[in-house]
Structures are given as C-alpha cells and as structure tokens.
Protein backbone atom coordinates (compact mmCIF):
# COMPACT_ATOMS: atom_id res chain seq x y z
CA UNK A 1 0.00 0.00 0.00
CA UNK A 2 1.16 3.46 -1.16
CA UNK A 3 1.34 6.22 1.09
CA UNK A 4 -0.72 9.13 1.04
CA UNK A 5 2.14 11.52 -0.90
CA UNK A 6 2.71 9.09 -2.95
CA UNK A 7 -0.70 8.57 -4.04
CA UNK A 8 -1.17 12.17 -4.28
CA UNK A 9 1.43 12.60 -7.02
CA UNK A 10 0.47 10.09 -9.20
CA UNK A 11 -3.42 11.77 -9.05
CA UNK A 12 -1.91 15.12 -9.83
CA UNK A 13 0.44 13.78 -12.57
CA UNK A 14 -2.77 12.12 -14.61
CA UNK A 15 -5.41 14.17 -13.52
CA UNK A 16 -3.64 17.49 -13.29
CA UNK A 17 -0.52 17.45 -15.74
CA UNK A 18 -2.40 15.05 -18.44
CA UNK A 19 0.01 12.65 -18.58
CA UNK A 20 -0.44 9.08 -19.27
CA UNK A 21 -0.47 6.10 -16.62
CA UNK A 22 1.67 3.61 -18.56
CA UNK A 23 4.43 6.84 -18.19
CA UNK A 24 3.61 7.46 -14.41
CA UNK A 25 3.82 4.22 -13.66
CA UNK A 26 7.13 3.80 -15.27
CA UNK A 27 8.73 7.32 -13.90
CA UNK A 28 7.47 6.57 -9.97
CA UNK A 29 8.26 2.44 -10.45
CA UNK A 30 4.43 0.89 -10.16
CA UNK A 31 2.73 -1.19 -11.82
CA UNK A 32 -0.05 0.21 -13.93
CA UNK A 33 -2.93 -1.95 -11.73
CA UNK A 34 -1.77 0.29 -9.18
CA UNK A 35 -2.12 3.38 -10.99
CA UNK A 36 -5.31 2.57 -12.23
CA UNK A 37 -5.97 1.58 -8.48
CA UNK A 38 -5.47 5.37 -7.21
CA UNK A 39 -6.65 6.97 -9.68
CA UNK A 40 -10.47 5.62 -9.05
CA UNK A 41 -9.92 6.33 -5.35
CA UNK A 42 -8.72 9.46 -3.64
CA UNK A 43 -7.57 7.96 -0.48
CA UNK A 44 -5.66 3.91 0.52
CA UNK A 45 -8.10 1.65 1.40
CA UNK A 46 -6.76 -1.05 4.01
CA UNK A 47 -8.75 -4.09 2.95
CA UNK A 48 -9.44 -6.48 6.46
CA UNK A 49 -7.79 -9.93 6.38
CA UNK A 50 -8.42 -13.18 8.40
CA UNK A 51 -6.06 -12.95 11.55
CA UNK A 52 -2.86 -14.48 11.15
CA UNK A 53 -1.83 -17.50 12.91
CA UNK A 54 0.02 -17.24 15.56
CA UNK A 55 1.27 -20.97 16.80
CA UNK A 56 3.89 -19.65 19.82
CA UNK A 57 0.56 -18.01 21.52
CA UNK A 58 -1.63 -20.74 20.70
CA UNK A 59 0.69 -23.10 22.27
CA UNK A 60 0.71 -21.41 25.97
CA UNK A 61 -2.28 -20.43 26.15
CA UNK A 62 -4.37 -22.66 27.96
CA UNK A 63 -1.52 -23.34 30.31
CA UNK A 64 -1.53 -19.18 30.75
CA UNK A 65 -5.17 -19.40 31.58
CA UNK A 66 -4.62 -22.18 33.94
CA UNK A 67 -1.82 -20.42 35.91
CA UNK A 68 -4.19 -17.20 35.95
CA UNK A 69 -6.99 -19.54 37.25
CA UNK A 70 -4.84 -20.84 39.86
CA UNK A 71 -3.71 -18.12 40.76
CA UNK A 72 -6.67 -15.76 41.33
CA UNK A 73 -7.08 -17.16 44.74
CA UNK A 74 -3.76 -15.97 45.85
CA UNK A 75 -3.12 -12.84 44.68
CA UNK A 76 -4.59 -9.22 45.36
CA UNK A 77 -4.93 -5.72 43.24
CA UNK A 78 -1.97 -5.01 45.08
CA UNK A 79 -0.07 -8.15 44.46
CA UNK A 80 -1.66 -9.28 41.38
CA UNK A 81 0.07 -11.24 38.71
CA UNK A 82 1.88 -9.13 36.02
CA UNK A 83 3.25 -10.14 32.65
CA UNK A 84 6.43 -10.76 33.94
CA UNK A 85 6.01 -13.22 36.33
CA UNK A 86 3.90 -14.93 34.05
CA UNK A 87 6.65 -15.12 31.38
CA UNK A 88 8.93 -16.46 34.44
CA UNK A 89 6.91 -19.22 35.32
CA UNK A 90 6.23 -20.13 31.78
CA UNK A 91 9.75 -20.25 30.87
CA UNK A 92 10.55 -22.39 33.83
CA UNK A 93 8.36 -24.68 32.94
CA UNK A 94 9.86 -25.29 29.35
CA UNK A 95 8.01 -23.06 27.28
CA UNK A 96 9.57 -20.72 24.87
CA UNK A 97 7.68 -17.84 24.26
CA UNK A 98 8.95 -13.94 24.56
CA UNK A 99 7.57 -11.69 27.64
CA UNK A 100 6.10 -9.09 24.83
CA UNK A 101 3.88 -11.94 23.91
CA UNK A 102 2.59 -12.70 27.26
CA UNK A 103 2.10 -9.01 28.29
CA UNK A 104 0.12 -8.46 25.03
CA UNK A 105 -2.10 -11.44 25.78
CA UNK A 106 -2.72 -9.81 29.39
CA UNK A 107 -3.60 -6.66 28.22
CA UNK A 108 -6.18 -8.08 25.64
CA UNK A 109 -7.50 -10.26 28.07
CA UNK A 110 -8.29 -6.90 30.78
CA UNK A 111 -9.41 -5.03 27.91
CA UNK A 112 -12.25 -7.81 27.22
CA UNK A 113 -13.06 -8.38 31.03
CA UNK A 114 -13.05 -4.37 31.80
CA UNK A 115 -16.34 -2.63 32.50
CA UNK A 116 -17.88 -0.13 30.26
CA UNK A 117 -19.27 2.68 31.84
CA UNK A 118 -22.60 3.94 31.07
CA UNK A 119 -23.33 7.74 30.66
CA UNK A 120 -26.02 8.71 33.31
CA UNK A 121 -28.36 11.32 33.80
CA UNK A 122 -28.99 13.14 36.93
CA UNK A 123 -32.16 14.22 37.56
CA UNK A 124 -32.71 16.91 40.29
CA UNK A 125 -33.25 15.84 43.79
CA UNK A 126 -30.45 13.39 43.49
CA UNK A 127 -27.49 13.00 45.56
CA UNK A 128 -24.49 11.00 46.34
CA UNK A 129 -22.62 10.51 50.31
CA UNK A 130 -19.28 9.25 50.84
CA UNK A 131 -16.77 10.01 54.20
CA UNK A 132 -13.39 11.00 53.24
CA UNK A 133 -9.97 11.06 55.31
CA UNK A 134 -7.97 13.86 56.17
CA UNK A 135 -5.88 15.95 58.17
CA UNK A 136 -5.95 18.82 59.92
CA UNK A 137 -3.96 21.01 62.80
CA UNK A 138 -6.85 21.54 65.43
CA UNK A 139 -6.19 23.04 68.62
CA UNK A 140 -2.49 22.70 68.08
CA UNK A 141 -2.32 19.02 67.04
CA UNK A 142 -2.18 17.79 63.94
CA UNK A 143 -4.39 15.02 63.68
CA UNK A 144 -6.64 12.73 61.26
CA UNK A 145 -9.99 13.80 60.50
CA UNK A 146 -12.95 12.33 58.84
CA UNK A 147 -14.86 14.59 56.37
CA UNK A 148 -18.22 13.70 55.09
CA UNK A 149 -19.66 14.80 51.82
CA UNK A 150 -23.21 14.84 50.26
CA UNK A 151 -23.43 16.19 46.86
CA UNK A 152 -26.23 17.35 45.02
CA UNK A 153 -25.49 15.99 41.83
CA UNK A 154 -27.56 17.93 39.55
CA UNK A 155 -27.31 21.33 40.54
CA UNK A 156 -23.13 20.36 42.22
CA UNK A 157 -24.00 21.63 45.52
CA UNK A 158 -22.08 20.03 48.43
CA UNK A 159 -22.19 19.86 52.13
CA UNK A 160 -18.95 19.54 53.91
CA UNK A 161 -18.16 18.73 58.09
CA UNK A 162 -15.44 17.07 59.36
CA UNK A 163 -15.60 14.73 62.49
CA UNK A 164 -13.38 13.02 64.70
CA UNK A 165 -14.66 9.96 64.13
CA UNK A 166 -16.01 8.14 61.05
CA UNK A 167 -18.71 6.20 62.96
CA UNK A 168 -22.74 6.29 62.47
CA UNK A 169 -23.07 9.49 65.07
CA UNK A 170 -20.97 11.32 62.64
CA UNK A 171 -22.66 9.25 59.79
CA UNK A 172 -26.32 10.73 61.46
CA UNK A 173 -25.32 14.06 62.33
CA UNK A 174 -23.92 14.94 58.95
CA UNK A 175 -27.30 13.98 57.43
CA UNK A 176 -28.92 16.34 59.71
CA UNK A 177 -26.87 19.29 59.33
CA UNK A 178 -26.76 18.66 55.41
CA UNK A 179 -30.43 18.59 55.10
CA UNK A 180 -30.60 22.18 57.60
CA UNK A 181 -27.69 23.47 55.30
CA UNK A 182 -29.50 23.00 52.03
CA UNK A 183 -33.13 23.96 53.33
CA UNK A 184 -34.85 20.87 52.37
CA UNK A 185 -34.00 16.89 51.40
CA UNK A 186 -33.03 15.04 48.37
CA UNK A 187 -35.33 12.49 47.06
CA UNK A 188 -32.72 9.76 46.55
CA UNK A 189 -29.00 9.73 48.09
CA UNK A 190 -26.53 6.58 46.88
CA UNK A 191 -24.01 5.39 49.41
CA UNK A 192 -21.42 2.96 49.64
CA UNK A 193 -22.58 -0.50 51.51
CA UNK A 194 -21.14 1.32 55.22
CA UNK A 195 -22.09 -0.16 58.28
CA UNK A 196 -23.52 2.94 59.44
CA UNK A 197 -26.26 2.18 56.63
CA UNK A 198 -26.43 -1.26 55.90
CA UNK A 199 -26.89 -4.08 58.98
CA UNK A 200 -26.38 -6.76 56.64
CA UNK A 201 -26.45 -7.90 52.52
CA UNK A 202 -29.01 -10.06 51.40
CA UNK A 203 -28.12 -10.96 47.85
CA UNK A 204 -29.37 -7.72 46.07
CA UNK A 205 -31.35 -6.75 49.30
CA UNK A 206 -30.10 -4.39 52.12
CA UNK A 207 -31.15 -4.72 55.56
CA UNK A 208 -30.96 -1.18 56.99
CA UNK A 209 -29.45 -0.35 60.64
CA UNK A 210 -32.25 0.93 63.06
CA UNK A 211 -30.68 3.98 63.12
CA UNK A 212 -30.39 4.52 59.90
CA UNK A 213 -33.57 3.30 59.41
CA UNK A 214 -35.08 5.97 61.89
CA UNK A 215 -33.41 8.88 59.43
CA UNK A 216 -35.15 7.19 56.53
CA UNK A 217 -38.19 7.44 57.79
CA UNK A 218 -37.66 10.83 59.60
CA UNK A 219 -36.97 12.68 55.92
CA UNK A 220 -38.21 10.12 53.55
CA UNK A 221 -35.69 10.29 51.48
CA UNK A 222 -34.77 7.14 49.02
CA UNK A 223 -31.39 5.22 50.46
CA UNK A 224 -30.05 3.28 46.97
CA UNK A 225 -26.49 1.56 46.94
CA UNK A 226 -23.72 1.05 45.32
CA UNK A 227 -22.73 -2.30 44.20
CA UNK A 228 -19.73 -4.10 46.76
CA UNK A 229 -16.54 -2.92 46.00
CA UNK A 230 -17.53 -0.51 43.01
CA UNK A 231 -17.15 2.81 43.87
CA UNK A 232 -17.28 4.14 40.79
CA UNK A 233 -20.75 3.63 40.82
CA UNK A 234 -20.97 6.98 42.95
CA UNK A 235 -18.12 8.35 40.86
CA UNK A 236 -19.23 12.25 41.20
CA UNK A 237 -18.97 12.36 45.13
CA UNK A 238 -15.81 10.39 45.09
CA UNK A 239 -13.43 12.74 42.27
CA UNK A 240 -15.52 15.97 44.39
CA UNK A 241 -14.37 14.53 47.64
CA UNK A 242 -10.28 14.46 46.12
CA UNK A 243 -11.20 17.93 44.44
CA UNK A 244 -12.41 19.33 47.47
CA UNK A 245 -9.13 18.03 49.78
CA UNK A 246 -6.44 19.65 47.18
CA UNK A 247 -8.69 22.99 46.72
CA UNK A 248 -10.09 23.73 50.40
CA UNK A 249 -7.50 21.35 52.42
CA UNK A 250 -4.45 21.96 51.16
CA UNK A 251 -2.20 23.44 52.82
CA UNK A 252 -3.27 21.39 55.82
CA UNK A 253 -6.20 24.12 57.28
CA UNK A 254 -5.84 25.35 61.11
CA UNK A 255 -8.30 26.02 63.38
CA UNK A 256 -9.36 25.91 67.22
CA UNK A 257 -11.24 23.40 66.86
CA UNK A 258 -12.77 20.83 64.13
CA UNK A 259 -15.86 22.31 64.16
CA UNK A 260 -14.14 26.26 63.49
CA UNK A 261 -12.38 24.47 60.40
CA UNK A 262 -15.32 23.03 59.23
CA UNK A 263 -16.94 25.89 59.14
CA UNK A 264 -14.31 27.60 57.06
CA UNK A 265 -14.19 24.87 54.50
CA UNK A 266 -17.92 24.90 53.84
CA UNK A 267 -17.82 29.05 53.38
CA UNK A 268 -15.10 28.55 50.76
CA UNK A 269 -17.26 25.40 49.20
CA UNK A 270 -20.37 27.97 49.09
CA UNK A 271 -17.73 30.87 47.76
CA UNK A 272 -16.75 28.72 44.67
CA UNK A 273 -20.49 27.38 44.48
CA UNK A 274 -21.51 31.21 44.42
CA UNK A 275 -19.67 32.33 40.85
CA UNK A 276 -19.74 28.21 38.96
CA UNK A 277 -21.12 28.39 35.76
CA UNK A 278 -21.70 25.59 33.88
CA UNK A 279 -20.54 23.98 30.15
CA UNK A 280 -24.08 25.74 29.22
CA UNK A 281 -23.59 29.10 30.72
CA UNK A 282 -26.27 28.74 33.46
CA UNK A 283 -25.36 29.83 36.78
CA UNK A 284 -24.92 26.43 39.20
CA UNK A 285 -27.42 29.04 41.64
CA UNK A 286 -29.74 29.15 39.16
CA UNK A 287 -30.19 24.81 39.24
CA UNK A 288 -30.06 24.95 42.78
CA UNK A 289 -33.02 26.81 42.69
CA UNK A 290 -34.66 24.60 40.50
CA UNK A 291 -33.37 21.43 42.20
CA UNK A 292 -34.93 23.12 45.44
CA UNK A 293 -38.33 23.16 43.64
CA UNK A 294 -38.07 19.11 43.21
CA UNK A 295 -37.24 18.08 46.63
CA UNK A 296 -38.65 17.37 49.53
CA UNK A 297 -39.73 19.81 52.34
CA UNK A 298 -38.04 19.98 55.75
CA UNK A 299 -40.11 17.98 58.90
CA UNK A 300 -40.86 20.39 61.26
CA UNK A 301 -38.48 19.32 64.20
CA UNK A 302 -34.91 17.60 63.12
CA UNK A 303 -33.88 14.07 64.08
CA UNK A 304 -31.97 14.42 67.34
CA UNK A 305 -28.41 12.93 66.01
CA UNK A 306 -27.94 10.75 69.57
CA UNK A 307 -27.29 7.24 71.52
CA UNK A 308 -29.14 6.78 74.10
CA UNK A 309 -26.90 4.44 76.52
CA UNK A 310 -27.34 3.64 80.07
CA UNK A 311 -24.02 4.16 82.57
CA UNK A 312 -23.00 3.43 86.23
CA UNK A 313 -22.00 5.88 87.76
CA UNK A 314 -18.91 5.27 90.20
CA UNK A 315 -18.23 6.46 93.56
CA UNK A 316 -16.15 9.14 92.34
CA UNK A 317 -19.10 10.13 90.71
CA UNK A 318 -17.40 8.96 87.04
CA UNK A 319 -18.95 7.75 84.32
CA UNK A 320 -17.31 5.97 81.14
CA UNK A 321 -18.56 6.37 78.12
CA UNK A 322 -16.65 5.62 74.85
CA UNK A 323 -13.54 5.02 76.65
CA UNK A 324 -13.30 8.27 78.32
CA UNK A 325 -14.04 9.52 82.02
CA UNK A 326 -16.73 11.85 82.91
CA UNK A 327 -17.46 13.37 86.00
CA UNK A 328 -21.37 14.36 86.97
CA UNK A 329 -22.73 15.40 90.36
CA UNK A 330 -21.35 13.76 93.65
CA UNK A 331 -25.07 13.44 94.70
CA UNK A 332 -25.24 10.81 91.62
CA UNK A 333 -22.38 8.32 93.40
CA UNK A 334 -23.88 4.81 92.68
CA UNK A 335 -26.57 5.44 90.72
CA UNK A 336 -27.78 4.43 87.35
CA UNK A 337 -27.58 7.75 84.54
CA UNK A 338 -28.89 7.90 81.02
CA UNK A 339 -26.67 9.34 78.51
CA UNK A 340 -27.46 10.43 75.55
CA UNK A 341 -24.20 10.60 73.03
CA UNK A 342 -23.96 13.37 70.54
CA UNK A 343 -20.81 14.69 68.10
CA UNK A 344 -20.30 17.14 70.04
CA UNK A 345 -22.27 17.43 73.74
CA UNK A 346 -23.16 14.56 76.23
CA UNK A 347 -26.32 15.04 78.01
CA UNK A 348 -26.54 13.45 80.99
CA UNK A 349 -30.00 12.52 83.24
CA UNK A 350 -30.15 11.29 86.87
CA UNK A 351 -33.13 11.53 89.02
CA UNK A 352 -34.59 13.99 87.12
CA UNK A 353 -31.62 16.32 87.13
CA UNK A 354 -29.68 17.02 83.81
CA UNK A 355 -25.91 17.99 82.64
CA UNK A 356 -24.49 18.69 79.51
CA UNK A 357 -20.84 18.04 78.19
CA UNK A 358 -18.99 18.88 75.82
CA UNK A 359 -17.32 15.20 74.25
CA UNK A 360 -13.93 14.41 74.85
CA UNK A 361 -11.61 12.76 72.38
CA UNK A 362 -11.37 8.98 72.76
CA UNK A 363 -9.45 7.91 75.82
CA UNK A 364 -9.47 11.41 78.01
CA UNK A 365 -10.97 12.09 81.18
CA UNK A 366 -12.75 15.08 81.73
CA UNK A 367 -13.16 16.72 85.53
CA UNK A 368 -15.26 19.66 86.59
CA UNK A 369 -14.88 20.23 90.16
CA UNK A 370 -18.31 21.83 90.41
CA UNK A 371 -19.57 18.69 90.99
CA UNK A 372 -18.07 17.75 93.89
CA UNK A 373 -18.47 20.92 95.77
CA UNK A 374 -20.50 19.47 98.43
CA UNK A 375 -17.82 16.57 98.78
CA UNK A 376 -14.88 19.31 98.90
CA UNK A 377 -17.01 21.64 101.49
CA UNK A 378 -15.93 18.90 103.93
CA UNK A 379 -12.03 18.40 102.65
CA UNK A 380 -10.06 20.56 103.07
CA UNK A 381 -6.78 18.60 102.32
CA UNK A 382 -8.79 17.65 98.78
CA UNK A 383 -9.52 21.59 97.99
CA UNK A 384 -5.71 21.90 98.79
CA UNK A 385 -4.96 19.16 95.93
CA UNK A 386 -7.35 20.71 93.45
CA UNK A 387 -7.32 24.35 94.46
CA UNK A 388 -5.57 25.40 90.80
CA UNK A 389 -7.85 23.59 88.97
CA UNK A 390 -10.81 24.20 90.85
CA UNK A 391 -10.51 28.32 91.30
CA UNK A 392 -10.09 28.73 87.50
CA UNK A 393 -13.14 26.32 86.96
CA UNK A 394 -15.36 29.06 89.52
CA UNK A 395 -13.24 31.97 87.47
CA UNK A 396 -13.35 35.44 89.34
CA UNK A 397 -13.12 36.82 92.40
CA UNK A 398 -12.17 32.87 93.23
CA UNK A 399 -8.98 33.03 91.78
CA UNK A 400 -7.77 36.87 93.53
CA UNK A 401 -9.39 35.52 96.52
CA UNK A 402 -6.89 32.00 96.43
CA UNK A 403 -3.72 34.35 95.44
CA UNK A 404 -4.63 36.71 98.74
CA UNK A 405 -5.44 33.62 101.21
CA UNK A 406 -2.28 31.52 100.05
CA UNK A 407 0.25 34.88 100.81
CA UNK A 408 -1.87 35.87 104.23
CA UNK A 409 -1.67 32.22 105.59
CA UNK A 410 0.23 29.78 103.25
CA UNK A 411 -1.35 26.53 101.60
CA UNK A 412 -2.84 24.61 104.29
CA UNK A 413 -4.70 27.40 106.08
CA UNK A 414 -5.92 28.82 103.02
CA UNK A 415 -7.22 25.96 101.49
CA UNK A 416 -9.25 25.25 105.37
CA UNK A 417 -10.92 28.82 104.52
CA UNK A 418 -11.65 28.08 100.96
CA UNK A 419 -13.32 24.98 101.97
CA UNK A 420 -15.28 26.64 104.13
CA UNK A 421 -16.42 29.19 101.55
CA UNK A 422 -16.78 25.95 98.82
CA UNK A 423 -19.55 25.46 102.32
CA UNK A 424 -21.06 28.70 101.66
CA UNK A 425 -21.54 28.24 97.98
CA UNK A 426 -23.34 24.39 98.55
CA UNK A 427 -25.78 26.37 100.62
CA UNK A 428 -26.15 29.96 99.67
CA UNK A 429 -25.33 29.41 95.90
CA UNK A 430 -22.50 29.81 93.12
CA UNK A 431 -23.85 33.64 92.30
CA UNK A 432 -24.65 35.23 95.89
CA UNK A 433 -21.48 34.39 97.37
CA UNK A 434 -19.41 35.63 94.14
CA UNK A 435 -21.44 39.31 94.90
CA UNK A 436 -20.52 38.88 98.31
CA UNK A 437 -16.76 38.25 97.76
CA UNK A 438 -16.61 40.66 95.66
CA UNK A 439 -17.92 43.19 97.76
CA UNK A 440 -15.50 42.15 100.25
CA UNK A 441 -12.48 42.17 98.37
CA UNK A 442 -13.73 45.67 97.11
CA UNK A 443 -13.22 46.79 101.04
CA UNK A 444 -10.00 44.55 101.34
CA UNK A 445 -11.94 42.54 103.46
CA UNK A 446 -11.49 38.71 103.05
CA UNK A 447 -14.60 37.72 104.41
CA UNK A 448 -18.38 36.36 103.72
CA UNK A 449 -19.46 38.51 107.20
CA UNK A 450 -22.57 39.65 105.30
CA UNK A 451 -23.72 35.94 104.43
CA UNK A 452 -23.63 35.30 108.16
CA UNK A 453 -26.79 36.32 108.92
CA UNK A 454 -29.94 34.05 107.88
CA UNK A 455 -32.45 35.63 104.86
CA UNK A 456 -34.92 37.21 106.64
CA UNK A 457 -38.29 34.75 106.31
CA UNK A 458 -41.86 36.10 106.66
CA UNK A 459 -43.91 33.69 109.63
CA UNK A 460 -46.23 31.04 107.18
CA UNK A 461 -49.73 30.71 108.81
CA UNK A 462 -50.70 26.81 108.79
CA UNK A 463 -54.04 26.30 107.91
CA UNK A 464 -56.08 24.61 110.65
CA UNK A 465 -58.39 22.07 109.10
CA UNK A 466 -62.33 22.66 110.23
CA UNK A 467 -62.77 19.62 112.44
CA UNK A 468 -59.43 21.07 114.76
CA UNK A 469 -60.50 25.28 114.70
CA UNK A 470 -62.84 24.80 118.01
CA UNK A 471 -59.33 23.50 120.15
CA UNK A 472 -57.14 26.38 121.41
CA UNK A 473 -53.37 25.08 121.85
CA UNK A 474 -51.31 26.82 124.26
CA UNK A 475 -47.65 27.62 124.22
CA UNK A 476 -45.70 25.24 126.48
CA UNK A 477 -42.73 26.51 128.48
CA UNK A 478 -39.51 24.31 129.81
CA UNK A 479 -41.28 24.76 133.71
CA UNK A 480 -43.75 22.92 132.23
CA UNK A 481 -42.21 19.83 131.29
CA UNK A 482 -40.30 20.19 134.84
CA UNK A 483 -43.46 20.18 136.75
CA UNK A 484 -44.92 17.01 134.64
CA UNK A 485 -41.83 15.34 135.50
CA UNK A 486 -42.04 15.77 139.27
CA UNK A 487 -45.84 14.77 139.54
CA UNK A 488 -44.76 11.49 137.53
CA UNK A 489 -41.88 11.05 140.15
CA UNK A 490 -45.28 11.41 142.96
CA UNK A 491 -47.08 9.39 141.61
C-alpha cells in the first residue's frame, strides 16, 4: 500500500498534468494496476484480512489461563500477577515464548473483562454521600480527620463537616446538618454499603441499621447503593471529595477546633459554588433553585443525632462512656444515669436532674470540680490538691481571693478557709457568694461577714383544718415539762 504523498502525485500527474499512466507508472516504479488503483480512489483503502496465525501463543495459552486460574485465589490488586512473572513461570516450565507476547495477551485479556461505563443522567433531587480522610492542625495538634460529603449531583452543591470519628453518630449528624444546610432533602442519596447504613447484605437486598432506618423514615428520602466494592458507581462524590481536599484542604487548614475548620471549608465550598457556571452558561445558583423546587420539604423538628446508653456511675461520681471519664454530680455516686451521646455534647440525666458536656476525644478524662463541691465543702486537704484547677473552673473573684489567702496564711490554712467558703456556695449558691466576695475584696476585706446572717423569712400561717378550729393550743414553756416530771416522780 502506497502512502498518502505518494498517491497524491500520481493523481496530480494524470489528472492534473495530463500525462499518461503507462508513463507514471514507469517514472514513480508501479505497476499500472496500481495506478489505475489510485486513480479511481482518492484515499488507501486497508482491505481487512483473516487474523494471522500465531502458533507460539496458541501453544501457551491454555496453560496461561490455567496459571491465571490458579492463581486468582492468591493474589490481590496489590499483588496481582503481572506479565512478567507470568513469562517467568512459563519459561521455567519449558516453554519458549517472549515476555512481549505474554504481556500483550494480558492486556487483551483486561481489555475484554473491563467494565464499560454507562453515561447517566442526573435528575434533580439526586445525591451521592461518601466520608473522606484527612488531616488537619486543630487546637495545636495535627491530627486525622474524617470529612463527610453529600453532593447534590444535579445542581453540584455540596455539604462539607469534618468529624473526629467516622462512625454512624458522625454518619447521622452529617445527614442532619446537610439537610438544615441545604433547606430541604433530596429524594434519593446513593451510598457505599457502610455499616452505618447497611446491617447486613441479602443478595441484592439491604437490611438497613435501626438507626439509619429511623433517618429514613424521619426525611423520607430514598437510600439506593452502590454495588460491593464498586465505587465508581458513585463516581461524582468520590473525584468531588479528592477535588475538594487539594482545593479547600491543602495546605493542611488550622483552626481551634474541628468544628471552626469546618466551618471555614464549607464558606469557601459555598464561595466557589456562588460564581460556577456551567458547560451551558447557566449559573450552578440558578439549578439549585430549581433542584430546590423538586425536593422534599423539611419535617418540622430535626432528628436528634444521639445514643441513648445507660451508665453506672462510680463512687467518684465517674462515668465511662466511649472510653473516656466523665465526672457528673457527687449526689449521683452509685446510681444508674442515662446518657445520651452526641458529636459534640453529652447530656446526661439522673433523678430527674440534667448535665451537659462537651465530648472528649477517645481515651481522656474530663473533671469539673463543680460537681463535687459538696464533697470538697468537707475536705479541706482535697480543695488543697485541686485548688488550681478548681478556682479557674469558679473563674473570678475565686482566683484573687486563692492568690490573697495563700500569701496571708500559706497553703494549708488557706485551702481550710476556701473549703469553708466551697460550704457557703453548697448552701447559699454559686452567684450570691461571688457578689458577696466581691464586695468584700472591694473593702480589702477577706470575708463572707454579710452571708452570716440568715435571709430574713416572713412567719407562714398553717391552715387549721375545720374539724381542729374549736381546740385552742397553748404555748408550752420548759417549767412545764419540769413540773410534769415531778408529779410522775409522785405518783
């Protein structure tokens, strides 16, 4: 076959110049069959033939397919088997056949088994949630973070949080603040088969967790999934989630705390959002609106993103929960509490009486000394342990008041007269005896000589039922009781 210059000049030199093809042929070395060939076509035609044989392929491969058959048990798609070590085995086995050869049967043989992707359409309302790991420097520590993703996939909107922990809590509570983010909820989401979602595979069917199942039916949105092991299957949330870490997380963002960084991711998400423009020219604001028109409305209240679990409480007056140490009012020492775990807070019941914390990081222990203040009104070598930790915890005029009773009368004394005001604050209250210090340290005074005298009360009548108004009791004085006793001596 000629090439295409070739071709061209003998076409201009008939065509063009007029000359003859017996001439061409002889000047340029063809045979006239060929002229005549190119002169009724403009362009070389490659005519298909039947494959040619191939007998050093033919020979190895069924013994290729059953080493690649044996093997698939033991090997990974990290240590799968490559052309090379095919070609190894095969030549120590006796076979002669070049590596080129094998590689170019492996490569045909992927090609045939890959996957073609199907072009979808996504219709508003339609959405796709994935977590993603990262890291960030919160608080001062650089640490691993999990951030979770849903993605509108019509209109490209996406909700971003990061959490501590990648667990169904965080799972829940990302839902929650998505849906109160966006102002109302997608009519189908796709997920990966997490055990936050899915309790167990049934062939095709997924058996939901209960909590997951409780969101479901909160916001009535559809769950779908993708198939085991194909993530591609939710392919626009997982190249947003990379985009999203090299655009918004890179360099590694700083922040007090995970929820501060959070929040700055999620304005700069809402920043780009705010000036996209799609392949059509159509502002990604304007779909949003539309996609907002196809959803589904917000319930009135919000699904409470909590575990409810039941604790023991010690007699320290800890709890554990998750590994870490809480501490809740003395007055709770042995008792049963119900906790109910958040992201962020721990609320805490007992006897009808309720605390909030804020969640510690897996493995901590977190103290407030305001709960033991009826415990530490009656030790003073304990408020002399704590005192640091316990004066900052009360804040001001505490902490002056510690600094002025440690240089008047050293540690020991001054932690016997702070435990004697913790006293005052068990029965007069946090807020009183603050305004009373105060006062006092106003007038240099280091005293709670006001609080000394009992609130002034107002007699309560007792009302006298009907049956008992006709009987007049009288007032009984100690002679009384002295002149009873002597007549019972008498008698």
């Amino acid at each position: 076959m000629l090439r295409m210059d070739q071709v061209h000049v003998i076409r201009h030199k008939v065509l063009v110049e007029g000359q003859s093809g017996r001439s061409v042929a002889r000047q340029l070395g063809v045979s006239r069959n060929t002229v005549r060939k190119y002169l009724a076509v403009s362009a070389p035609v490659r005519r298909e033939v039947g494959a040619r044989a191939r007998p050093v392929l033919e020979a190895v491969t069924s013994r290729m397919e059953a080493l690649l058959e044996q093997w698939s048990l033991r090997s990974t798609s990290k240590q799968r088997v490559t052309g090379s070590r095919l070609h190894q085995e095969l030549v120590e086995e006796g076979f002669r056949v070049g590596v080129t050869t094998v590689r170019s049967y492996l490569r045909e043989r992927r090609r045939q088994s890959a996957e073609v992707f199907v072009p979808l359409v996504h219709r508003p309302g339609e959405g796709q949630v994935d977590f993603f790991e990262v890291t960030v420097d919160a608080g001062g520590e650089r640490r691993k973070a999990w951030k979770f993703l849903l993605r509108l996939m019509y209109s490209g909107r996406d909700f971003v949080w990061l959490y501590e922990r990648c667990d169904q809590l965080s799972f829940l509570d990302g839902h929650v603040r998505a849906f109160e983010m966006l102002g109302f909820v997608p009519r189908r989401l796709v997920y990966d088969n997490l055990s936050a979602a899915v309790k167990r595979r049934v062939g095709s069917e997924r058996e939901l967790s209960e909590p997951f199942r409780a969101l479901v039916s909160h916001y009535l949105f559809e769950p779908s999934f993708a198939r085991p092991g194909e993530g591609h299957d939710k392919g626009g949330v997982e190249s947003r989630g990379k985009a999203i870490r090299l655009q918004h997380l890179t360099p590694i963002p700083r922040g007090e705390s995970l929820s501060a960084i959070a929040q700055a991711v999620q304005g700069k998400v809402d920043l780009a959002f705010a000036a996209k423009v799609d392949v059509e020219g159509v502002l990604a604001s304007e779909r949003f609106a539309e996609e907002a028109l196809s959803c589904l409305a917000l319930p009135a209240v919000a699904l409470p993103a909590r575990r409810v679990v039941l604790v023991s409480v010690s007699r320290r007056s800890l709890v554990r929960i998750e590994a870490s140490q809480y501490s809740v009012p003395s007055p709770w020492a042995g008792l049963e509490a119900t906790a109910y775990v958040g992201v962020e807070t721990i609320r805490l019941s007992c006897r009808g009486e309720e605390v909030e914390l804020a969640k510690q990081r897996r493995g901590s222990r977190a103290i407030r000394y305001r709960h033991y203040l009826p415990e530490l009104a009656k030790k003073p070598q304990a408020v002399r342990q704590v005192a640091p930790e316990l004066v900052a915890e009360l804040g001001e005029p505490y902490g002056r008041l510690w600094d002025v009773l440690v240089g008047r009368h050293g540690v020991t004394e001054a932690a016997r007269l702070l435990s004697r005001i913790v006293g005052a604050i068990v029965d007069r209250g946090e807020a009183e005896v603050a305004a009373a210090l105060s006062r006092a340290m106003a007038q240099q005074r280091c005293d709670l000589l006001e609080l000394q005298a009992p609130p002034s009360s107002t007699p309560q009548c007792i009302a006298v039922p009907p049956a008992l108004a006709m009987y007049a009791v009288e007032t009984a004085q100690a002679t009384d009781y002295d002149w009873l006793l002597q007549e019972g001596s008498l008698s």
